[in-house]
Protein backbone atom coordinates (compact mmCIF):
# COMPACT_ATOMS: atom_id res chain seq x y z
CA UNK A 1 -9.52 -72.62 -32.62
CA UNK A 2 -8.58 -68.61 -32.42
CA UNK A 3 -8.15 -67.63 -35.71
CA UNK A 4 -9.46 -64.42 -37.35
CA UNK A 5 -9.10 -62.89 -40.57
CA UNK A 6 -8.36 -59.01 -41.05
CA UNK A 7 -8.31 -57.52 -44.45
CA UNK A 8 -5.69 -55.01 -45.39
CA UNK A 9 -6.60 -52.18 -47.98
CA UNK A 10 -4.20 -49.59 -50.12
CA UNK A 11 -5.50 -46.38 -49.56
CA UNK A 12 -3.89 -42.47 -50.46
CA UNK A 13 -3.98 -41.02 -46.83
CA UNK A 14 -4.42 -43.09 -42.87
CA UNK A 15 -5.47 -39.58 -41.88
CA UNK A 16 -8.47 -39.13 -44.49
CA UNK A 17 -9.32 -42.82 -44.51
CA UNK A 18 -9.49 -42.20 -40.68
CA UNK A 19 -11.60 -38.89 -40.61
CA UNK A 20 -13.96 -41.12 -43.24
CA UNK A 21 -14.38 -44.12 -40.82
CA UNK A 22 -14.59 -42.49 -37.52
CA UNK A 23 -17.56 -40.38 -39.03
CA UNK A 24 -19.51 -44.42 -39.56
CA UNK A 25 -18.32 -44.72 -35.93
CA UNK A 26 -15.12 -47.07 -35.60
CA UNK A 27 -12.39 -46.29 -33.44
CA UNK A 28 -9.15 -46.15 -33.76
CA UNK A 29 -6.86 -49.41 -32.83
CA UNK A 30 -3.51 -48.68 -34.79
CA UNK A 31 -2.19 -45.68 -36.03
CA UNK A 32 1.45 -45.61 -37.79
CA UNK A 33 3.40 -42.87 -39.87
CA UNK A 34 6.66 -44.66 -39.91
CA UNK A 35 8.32 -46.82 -41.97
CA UNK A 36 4.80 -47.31 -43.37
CA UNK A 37 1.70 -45.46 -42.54
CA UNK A 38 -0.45 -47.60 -41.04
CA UNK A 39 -4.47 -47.33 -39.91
CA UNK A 40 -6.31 -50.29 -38.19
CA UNK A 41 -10.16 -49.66 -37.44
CA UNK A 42 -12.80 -51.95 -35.48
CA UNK A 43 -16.64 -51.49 -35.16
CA UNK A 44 -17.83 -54.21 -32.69
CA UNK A 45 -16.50 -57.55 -34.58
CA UNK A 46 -15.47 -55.69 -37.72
CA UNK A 47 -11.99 -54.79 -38.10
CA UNK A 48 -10.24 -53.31 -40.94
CA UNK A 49 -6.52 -52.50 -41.78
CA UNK A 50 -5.21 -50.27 -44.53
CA UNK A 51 -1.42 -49.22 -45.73
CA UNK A 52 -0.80 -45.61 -47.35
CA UNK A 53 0.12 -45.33 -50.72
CA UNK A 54 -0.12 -42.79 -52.59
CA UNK A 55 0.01 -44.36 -56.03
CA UNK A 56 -3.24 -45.76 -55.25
CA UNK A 57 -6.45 -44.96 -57.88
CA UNK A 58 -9.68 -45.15 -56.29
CA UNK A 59 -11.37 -45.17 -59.85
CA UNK A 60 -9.13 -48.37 -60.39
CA UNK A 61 -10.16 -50.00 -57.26
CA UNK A 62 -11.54 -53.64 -57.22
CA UNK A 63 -11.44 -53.86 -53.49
CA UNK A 64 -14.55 -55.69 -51.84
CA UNK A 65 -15.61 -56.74 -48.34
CA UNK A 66 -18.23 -58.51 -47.55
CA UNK A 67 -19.80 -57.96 -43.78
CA UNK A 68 -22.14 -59.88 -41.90
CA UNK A 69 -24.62 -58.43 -39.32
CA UNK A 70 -28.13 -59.27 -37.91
CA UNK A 71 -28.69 -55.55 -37.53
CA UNK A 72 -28.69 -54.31 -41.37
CA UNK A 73 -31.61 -51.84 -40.96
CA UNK A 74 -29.93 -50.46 -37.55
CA UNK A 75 -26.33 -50.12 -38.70
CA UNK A 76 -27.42 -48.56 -42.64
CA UNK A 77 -28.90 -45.67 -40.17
CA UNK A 78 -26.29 -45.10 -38.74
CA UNK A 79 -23.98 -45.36 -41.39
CA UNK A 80 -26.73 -42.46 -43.25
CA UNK A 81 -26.40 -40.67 -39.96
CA UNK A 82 -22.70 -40.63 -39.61
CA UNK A 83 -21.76 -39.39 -43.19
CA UNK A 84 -24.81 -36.80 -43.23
CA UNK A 85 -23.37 -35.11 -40.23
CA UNK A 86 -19.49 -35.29 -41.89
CA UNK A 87 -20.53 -34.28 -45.53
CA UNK A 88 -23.45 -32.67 -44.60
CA UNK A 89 -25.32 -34.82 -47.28
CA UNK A 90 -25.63 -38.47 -47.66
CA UNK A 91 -23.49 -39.07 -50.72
CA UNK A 92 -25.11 -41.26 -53.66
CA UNK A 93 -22.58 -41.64 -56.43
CA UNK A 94 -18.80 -41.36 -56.84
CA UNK A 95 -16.53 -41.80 -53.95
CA UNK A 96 -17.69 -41.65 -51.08
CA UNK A 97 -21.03 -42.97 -51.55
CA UNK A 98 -23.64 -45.33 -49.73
CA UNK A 99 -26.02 -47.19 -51.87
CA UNK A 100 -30.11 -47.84 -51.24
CA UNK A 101 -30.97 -50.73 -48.52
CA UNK A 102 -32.50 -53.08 -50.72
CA UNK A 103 -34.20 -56.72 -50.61
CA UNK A 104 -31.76 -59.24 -52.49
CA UNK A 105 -33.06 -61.68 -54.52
CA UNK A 106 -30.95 -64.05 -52.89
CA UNK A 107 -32.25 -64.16 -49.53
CA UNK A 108 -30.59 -60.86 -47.88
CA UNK A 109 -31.11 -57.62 -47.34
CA UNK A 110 -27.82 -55.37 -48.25
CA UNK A 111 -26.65 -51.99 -48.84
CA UNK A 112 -23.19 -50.90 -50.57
CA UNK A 113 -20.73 -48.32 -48.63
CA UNK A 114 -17.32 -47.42 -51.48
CA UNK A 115 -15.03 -45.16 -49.04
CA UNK A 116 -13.39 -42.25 -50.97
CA UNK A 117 -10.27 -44.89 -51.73
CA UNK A 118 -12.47 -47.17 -53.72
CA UNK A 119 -13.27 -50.19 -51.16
CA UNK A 120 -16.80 -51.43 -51.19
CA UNK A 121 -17.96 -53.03 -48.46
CA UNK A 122 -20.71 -54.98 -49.31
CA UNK A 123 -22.90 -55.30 -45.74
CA UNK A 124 -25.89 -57.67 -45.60
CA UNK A 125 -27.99 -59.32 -43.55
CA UNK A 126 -29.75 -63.23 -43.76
CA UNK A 127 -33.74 -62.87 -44.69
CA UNK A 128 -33.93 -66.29 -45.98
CA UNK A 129 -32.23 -69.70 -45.45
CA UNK A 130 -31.56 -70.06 -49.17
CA UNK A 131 -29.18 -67.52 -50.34
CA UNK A 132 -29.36 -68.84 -54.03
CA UNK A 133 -30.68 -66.17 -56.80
CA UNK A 134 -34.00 -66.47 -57.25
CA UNK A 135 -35.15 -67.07 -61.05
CA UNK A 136 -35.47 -63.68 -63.06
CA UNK A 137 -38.85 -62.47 -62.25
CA UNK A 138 -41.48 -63.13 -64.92
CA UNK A 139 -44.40 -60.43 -64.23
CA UNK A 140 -43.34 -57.11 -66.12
CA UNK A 141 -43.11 -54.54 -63.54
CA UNK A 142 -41.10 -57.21 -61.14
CA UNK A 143 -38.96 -58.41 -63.80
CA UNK A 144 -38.04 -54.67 -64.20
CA UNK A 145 -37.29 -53.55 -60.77
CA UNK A 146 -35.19 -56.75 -60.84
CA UNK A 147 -33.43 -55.94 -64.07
CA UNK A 148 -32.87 -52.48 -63.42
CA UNK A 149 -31.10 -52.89 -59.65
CA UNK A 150 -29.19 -55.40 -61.06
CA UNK A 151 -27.50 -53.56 -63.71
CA UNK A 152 -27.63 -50.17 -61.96
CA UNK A 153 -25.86 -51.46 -58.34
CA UNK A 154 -24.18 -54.56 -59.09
CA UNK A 155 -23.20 -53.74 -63.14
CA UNK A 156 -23.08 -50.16 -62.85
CA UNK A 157 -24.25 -49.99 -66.32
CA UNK A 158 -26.66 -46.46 -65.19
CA UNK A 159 -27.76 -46.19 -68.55
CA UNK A 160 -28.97 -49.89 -69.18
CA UNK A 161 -30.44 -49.29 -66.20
CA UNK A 162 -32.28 -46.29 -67.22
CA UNK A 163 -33.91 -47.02 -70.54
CA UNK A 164 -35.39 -50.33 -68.36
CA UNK A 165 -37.19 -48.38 -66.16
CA UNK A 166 -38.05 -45.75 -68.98
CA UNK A 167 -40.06 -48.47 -70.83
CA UNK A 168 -42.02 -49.18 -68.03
CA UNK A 169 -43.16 -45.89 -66.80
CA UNK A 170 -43.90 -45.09 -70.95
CA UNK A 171 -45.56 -48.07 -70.87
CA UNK A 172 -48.84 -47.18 -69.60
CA UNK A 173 -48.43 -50.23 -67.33
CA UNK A 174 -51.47 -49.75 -63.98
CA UNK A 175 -48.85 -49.51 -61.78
CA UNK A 176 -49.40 -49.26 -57.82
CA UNK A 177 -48.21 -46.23 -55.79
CA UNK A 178 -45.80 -47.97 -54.06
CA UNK A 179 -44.64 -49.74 -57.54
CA UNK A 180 -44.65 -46.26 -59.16
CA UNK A 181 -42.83 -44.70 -55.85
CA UNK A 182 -40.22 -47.38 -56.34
CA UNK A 183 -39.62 -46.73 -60.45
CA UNK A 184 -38.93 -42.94 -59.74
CA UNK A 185 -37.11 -43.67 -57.21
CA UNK A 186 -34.78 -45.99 -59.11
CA UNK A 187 -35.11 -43.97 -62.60
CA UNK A 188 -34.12 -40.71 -59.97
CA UNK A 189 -31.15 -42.64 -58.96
CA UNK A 190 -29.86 -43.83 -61.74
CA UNK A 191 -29.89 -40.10 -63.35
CA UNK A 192 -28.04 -39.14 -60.38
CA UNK A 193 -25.00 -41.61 -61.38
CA UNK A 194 -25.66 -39.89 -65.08
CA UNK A 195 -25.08 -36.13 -63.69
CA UNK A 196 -28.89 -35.61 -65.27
CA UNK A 197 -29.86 -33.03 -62.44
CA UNK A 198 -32.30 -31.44 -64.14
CA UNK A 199 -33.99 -34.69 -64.21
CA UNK A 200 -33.41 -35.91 -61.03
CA UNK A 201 -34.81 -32.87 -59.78
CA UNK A 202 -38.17 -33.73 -61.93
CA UNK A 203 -38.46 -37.26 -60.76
CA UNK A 204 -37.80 -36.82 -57.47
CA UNK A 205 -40.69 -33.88 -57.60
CA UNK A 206 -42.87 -36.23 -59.06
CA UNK A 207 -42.38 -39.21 -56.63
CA UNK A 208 -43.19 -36.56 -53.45
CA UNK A 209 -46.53 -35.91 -55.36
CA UNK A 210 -47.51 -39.36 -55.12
CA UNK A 211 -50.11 -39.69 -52.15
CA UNK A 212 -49.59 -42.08 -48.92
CA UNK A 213 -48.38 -45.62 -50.31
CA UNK A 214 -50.38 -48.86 -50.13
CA UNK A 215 -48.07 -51.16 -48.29
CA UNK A 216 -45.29 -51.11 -45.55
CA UNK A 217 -42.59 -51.70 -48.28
CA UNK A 218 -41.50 -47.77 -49.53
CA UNK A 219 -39.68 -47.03 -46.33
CA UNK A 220 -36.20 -47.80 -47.77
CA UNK A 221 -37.60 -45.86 -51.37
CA UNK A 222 -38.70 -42.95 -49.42
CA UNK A 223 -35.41 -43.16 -47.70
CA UNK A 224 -33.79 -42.98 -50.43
CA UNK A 225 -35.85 -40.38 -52.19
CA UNK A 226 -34.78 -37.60 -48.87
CA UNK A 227 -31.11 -38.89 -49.96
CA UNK A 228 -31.37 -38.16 -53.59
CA UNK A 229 -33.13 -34.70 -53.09
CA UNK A 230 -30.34 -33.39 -50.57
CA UNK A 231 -27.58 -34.14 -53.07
CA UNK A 232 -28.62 -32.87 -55.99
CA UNK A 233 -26.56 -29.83 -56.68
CA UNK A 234 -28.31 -26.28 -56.21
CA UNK A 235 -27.56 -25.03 -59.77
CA UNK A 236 -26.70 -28.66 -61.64
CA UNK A 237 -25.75 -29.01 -65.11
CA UNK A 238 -28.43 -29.16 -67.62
CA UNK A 239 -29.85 -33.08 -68.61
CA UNK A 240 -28.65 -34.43 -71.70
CA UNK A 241 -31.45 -36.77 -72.09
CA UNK A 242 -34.53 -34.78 -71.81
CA UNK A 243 -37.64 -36.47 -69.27
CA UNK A 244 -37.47 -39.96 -68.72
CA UNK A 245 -40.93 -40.29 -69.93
């Protein structure tokens, strides 16, 4: 058996959706103006396909994609890589924007990539053979970081998100450096999907002040952390919810 599925994507412009995708490193397969532009794109095994139109809205866009690889680590660096050199920043909220590579709690490791049309491609790779969710976390600080991912990346609900991860650094929990590393980092993200600059600026300060971690695990917060510093804007609007603390 030969078969193979392609998805096909509405986007505003083949020639901007192009200039996006060669920057994460596909090439080119199909290119067509007329009747009907046209773009088809491959990276190794995955191919994508996408028809212009220009009554398309991004902000409306419920177009997913999930991708399989046993190179997540590999291909999220090059995916940062790629869009830093293009945008000259790795972008963190709105469209275009890559999300944090993050430990599921259903066996995989993921990130999130929207393209400036609105089509998330949700890339992960295997870490366990049971891919079912794994009960809600019952320690505090656990339960928190659990709660606060899911509604900030999967929900989108920033703000939910937020006033989680407020509690727990108000909270006077004894949290670890790596645990307090990863709070800022997610509190700093989340303001950056609020526009609270001022903020982000503040957090992200305070989470470079914090001393060598205590485990292998902050590599994909500190990652993050270098992302969320380079795109916060030089003169950003002022906060409109004061310090997260």
């Amino acid at each position: 058996m030969g078969e193979k599925a392609i998805p096909i994507f509405p986007c505003r412009s083949i020639q901007s959706t192009w200039d996006f995708y060669r920057a994460l490193g596909f090439e080119q397969t199909t290119w067509q103006t007329r009747p009907n532009p046209y773009l088809a794109v491959r990276r190794g095994d995955v191919e994508l396909q996408f028809f212009g139109w220009k009554k398309h809205d991004p902000a409306a866009s419920m177009n997913m994609c999930y991708i399989t690889t046993t190179e997540v680590d590999a291909l999220y660096e090059a995916f940062r890589g790629g869009l830093r050199e293009a945008l000259g920043r790795v972008p963190t909220r709105g469209l275009p924007r890559l999300s944090a590579l993050r430990d599921m709690s259903y066996g995989v490791r993921q990130f999130l990539l929207s393209d400036p049309d609105g089509l998330q491609l949700r890339i992960g790779q295997a870490i366990s053979d049971d891919t079912r969710h794994a009960p809600i976390p019952e320690e505090k600080v656990a339960r928190a970081f659990h709660m606060a991912a899911l509604l900030g990346e999967s929900k989108g609900d920033h703000l939910a998100a937020s006033r989680i991860l407020d509690r727990l650094l108000r909270s006077g929990e004894a949290l670890s450096p790596s645990e307090r590393l990863k709070a800022l980092v997610l509190r700093a993200d989340a303001a950056a999907h609020l526009e609270e600059w001022p903020l982000v600026r503040a957090l992200v300060a305070e989470a470079r002040a914090i001393g060598p971690a205590d485990s292998s695990e902050p590599a994909d917060d500190l990652g993050r952390l270098a992302d969320l510093e380079a795109a916060v804007p030089v003169d950003g609007p002022a906060s409109s919810t004061g310090d997260a603390r």
